[in-house]
Every structure is written in structure tokens, then in C-alpha cells.
PDB file of N, CA and C in Angstrom:
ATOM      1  N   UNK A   1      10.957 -13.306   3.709  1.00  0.00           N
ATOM      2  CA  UNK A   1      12.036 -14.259   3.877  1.00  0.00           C
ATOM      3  C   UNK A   1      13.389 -13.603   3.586  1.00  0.00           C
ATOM      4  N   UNK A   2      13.421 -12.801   2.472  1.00  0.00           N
ATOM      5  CA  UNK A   2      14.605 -12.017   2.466  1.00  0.00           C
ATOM      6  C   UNK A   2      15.350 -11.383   3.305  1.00  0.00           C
ATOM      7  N   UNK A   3      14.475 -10.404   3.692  1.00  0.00           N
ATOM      8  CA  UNK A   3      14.696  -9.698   5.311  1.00  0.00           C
ATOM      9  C   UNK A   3      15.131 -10.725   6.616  1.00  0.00           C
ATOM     10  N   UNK A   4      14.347 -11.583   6.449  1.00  0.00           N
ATOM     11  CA  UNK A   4      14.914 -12.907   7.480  1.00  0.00           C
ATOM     12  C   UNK A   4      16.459 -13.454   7.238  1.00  0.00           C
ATOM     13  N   UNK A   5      16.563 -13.941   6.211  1.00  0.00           N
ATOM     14  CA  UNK A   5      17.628 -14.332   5.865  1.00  0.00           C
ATOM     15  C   UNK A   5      19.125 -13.222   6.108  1.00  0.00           C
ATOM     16  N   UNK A   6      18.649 -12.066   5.757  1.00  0.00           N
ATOM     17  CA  UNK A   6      19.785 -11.165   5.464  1.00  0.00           C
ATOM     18  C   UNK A   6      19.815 -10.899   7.054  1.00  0.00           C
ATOM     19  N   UNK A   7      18.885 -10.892   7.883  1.00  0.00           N
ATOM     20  CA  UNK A   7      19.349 -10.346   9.242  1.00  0.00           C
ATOM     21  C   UNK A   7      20.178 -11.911   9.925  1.00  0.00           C
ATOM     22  N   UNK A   8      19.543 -12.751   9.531  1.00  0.00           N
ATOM     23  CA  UNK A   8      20.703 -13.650   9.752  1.00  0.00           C
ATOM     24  C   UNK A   8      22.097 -13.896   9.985  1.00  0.00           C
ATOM     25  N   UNK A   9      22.307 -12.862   8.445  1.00  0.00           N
ATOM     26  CA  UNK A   9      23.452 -13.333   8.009  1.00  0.00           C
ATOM     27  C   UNK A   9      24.384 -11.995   8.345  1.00  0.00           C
ATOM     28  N   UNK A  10      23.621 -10.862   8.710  1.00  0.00           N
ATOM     29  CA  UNK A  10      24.429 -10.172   9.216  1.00  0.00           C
ATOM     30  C   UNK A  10      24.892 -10.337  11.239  1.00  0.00           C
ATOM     31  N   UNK A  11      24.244 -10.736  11.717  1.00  0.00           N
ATOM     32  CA  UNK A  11      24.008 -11.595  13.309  1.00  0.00           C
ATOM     33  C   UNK A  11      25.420 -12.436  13.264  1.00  0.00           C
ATOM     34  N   UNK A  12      25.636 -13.514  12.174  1.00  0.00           N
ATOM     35  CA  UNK A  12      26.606 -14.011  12.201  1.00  0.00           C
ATOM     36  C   UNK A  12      28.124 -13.151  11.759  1.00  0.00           C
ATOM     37  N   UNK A  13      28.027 -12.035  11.599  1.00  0.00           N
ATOM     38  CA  UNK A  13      29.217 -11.790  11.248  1.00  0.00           C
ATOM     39  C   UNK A  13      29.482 -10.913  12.673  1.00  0.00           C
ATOM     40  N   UNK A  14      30.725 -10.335  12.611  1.00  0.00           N
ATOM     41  CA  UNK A  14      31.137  -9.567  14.121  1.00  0.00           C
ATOM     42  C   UNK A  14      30.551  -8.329  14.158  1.00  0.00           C
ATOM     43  N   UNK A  15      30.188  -8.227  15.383  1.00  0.00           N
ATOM     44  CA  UNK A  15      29.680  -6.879  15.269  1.00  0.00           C
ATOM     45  C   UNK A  15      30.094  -5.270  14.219  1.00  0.00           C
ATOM     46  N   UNK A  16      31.633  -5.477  14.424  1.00  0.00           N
ATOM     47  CA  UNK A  16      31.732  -3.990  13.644  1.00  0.00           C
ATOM     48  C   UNK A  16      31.655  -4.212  12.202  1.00  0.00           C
ATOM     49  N   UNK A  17      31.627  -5.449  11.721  1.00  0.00           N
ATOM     50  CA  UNK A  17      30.902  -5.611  10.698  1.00  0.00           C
ATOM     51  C   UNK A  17      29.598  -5.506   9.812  1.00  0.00           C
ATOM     52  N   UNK A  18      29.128  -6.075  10.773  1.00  0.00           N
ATOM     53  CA  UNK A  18      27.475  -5.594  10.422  1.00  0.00           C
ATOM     54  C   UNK A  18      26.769  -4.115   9.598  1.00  0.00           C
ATOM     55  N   UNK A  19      26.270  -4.269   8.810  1.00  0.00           N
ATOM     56  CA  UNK A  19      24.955  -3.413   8.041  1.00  0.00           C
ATOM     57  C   UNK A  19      24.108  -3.333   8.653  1.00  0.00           C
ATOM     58  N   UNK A  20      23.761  -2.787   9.577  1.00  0.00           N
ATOM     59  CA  UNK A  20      22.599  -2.330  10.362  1.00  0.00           C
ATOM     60  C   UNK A  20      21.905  -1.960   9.358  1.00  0.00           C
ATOM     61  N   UNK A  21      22.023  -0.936   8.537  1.00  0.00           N
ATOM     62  CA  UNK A  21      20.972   0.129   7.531  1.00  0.00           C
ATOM     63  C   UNK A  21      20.451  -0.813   6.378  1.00  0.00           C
ATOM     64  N   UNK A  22      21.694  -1.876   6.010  1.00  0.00           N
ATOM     65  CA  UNK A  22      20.901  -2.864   5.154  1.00  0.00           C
ATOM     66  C   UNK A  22      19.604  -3.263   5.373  1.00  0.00           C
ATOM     67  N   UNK A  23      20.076  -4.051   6.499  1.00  0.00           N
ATOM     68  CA  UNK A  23      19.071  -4.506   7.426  1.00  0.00           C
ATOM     69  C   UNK A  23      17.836  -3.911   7.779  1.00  0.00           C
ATOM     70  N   UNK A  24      17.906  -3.062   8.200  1.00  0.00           N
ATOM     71  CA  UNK A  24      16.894  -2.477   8.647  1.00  0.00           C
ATOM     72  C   UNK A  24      16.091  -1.775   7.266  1.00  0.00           C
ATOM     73  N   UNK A  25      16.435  -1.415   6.546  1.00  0.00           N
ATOM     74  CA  UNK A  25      15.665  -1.275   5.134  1.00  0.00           C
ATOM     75  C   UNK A  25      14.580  -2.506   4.666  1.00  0.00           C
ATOM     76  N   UNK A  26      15.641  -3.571   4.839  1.00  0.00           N
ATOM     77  CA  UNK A  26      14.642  -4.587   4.710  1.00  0.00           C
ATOM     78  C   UNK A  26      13.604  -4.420   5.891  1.00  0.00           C
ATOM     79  N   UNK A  27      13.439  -4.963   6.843  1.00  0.00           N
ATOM     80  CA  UNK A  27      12.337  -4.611   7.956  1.00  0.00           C
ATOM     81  C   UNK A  27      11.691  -3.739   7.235  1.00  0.00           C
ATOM     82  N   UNK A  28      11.904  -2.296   6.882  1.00  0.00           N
ATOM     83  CA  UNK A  28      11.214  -1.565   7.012  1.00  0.00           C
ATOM     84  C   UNK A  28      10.229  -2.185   5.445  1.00  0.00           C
ATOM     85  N   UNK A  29      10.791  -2.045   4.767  1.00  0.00           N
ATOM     86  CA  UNK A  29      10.200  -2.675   3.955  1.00  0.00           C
ATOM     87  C   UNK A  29       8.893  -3.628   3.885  1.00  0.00           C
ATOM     88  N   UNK A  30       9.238  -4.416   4.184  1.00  0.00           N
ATOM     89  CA  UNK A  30       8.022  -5.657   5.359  1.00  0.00           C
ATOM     90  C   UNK A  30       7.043  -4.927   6.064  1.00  0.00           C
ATOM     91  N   UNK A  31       7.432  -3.962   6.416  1.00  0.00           N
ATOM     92  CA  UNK A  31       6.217  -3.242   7.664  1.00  0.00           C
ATOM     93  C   UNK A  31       5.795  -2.531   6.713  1.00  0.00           C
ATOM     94  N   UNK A  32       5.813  -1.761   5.352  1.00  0.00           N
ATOM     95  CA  UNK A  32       5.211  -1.037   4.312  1.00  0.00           C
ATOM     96  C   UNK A  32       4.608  -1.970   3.135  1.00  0.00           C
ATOM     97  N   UNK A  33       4.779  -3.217   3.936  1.00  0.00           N
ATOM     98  CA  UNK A  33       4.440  -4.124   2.506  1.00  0.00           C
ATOM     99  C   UNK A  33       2.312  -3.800   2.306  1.00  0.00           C
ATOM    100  N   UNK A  34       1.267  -4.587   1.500  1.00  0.00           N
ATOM    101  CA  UNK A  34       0.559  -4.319   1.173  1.00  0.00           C
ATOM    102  C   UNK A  34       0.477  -5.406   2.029  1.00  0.00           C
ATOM    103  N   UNK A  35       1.029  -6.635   1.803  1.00  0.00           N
ATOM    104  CA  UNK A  35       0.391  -7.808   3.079  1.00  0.00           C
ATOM    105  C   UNK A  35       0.473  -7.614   4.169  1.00  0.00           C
ATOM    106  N   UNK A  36       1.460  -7.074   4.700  1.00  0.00           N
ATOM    107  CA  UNK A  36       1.718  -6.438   6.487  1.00  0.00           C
ATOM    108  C   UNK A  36       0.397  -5.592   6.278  1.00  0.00           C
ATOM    109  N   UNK A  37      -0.364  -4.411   5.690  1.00  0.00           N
ATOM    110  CA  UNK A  37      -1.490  -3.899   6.197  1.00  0.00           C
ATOM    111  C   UNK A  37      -2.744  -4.698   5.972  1.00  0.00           C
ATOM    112  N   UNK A  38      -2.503  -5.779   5.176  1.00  0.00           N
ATOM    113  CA  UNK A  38      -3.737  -6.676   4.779  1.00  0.00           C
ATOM    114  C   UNK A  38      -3.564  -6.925   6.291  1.00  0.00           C
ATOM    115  N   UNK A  39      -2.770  -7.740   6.781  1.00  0.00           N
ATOM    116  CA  UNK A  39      -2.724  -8.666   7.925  1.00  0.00           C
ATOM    117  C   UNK A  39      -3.071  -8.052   8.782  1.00  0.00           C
ATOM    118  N   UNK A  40      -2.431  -6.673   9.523  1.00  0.00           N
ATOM    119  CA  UNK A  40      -3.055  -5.297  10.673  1.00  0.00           C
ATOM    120  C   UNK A  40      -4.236  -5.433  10.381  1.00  0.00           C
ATOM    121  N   UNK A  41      -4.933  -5.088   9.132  1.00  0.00           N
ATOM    122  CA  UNK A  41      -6.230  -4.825   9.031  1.00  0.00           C
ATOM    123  C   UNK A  41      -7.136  -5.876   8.898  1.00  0.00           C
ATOM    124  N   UNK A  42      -6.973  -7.261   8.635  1.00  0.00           N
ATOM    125  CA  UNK A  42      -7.453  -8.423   8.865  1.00  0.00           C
ATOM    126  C   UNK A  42      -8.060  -8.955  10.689  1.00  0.00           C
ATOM    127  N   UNK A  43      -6.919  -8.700  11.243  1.00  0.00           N
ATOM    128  CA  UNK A  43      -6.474  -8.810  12.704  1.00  0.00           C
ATOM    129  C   UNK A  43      -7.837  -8.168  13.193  1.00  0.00           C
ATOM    130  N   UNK A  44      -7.751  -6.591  13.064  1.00  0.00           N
ATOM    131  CA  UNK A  44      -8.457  -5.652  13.298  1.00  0.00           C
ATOM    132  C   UNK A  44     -10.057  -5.904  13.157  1.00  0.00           C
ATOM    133  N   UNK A  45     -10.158  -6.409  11.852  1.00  0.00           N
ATOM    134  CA  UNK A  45     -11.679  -7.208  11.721  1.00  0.00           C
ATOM    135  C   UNK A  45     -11.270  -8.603  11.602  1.00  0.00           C
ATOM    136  N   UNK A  46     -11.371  -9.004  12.782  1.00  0.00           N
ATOM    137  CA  UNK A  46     -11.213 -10.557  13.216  1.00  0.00           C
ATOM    138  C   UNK A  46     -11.863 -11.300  12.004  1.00  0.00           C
ATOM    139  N   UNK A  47     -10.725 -10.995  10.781  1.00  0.00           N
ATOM    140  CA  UNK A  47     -11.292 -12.436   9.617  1.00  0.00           C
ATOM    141  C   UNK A  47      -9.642 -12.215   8.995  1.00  0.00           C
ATOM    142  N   UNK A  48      -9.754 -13.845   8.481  1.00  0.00           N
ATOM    143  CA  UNK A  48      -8.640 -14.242   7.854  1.00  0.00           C
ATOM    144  C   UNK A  48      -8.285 -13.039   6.915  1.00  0.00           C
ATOM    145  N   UNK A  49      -6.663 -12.913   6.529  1.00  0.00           N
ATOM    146  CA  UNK A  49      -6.063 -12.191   5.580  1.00  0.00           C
ATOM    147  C   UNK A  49      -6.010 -12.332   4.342  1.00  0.00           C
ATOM    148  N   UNK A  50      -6.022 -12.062   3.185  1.00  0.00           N
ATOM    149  CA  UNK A  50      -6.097 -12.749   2.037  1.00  0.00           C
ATOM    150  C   UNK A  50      -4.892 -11.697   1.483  1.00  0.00           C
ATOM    151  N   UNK A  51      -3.437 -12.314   1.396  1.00  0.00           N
ATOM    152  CA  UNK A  51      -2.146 -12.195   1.059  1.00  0.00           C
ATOM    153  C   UNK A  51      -2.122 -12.224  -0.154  1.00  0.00           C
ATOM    154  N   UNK A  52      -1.262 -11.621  -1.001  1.00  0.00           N
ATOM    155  CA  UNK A  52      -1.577 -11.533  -2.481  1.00  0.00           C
ATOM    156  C   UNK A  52       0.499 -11.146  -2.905  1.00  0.00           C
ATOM    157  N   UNK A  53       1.210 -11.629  -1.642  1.00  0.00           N
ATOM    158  CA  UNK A  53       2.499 -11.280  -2.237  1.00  0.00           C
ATOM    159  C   UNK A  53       3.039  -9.691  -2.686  1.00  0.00           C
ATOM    160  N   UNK A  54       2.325  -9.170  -2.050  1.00  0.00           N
ATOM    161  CA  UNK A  54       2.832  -7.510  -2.298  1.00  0.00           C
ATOM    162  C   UNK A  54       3.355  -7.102  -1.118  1.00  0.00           C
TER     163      UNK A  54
END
């Protein structure tokens, strides 16, 4: 949600404004999380994810 929010809030400001690198830290973040590979690897063996907030 963080990452959501902050890309938000950089979208609304003018372009030469924007933090791209903020931004995108977050993303990246999310895609290294422990639940993003629970979820890939859940997917992968077609059974529910069991998310634990990491």
C-alpha cells in the first residue's frame, strides 16, 4: 500500500517534479518482498498463498 500510495502521489504532481527513484525503490521493494515470492510460488503450485506480511 505504501508503494501504491506514494506512486500516486507522485502522478499528481508535474512531471519535472516527480521522484521516479523514490518510486521505483518502492516497487522494487514489493517485487523482493517474501509475500511477492510466496504468491509467484503459490501461483506456480496452483494452491492458495499463505501471506505472513513480509
Amino acid at each position: 500500500m505504501k508503494a501504491v500510495k506514494r506512486a500516486i502521489v507522485e502522478l499528481s504532481k508535474d512531471p519535472e517534479h516527480r521522484d521516479h527513484a523514490a518510486a521505483s525503490d518502492l516497487v522494487r521493494a514489493c517485487f523482493d518482498s517474501e509475500d511477492y515470492k510466496e504468491g509467484v510460488q503459490a501461483f506456480l503450485e496452483k494452491r492458495r498463498p499463505r501471506f505472513q506480511g513480509r
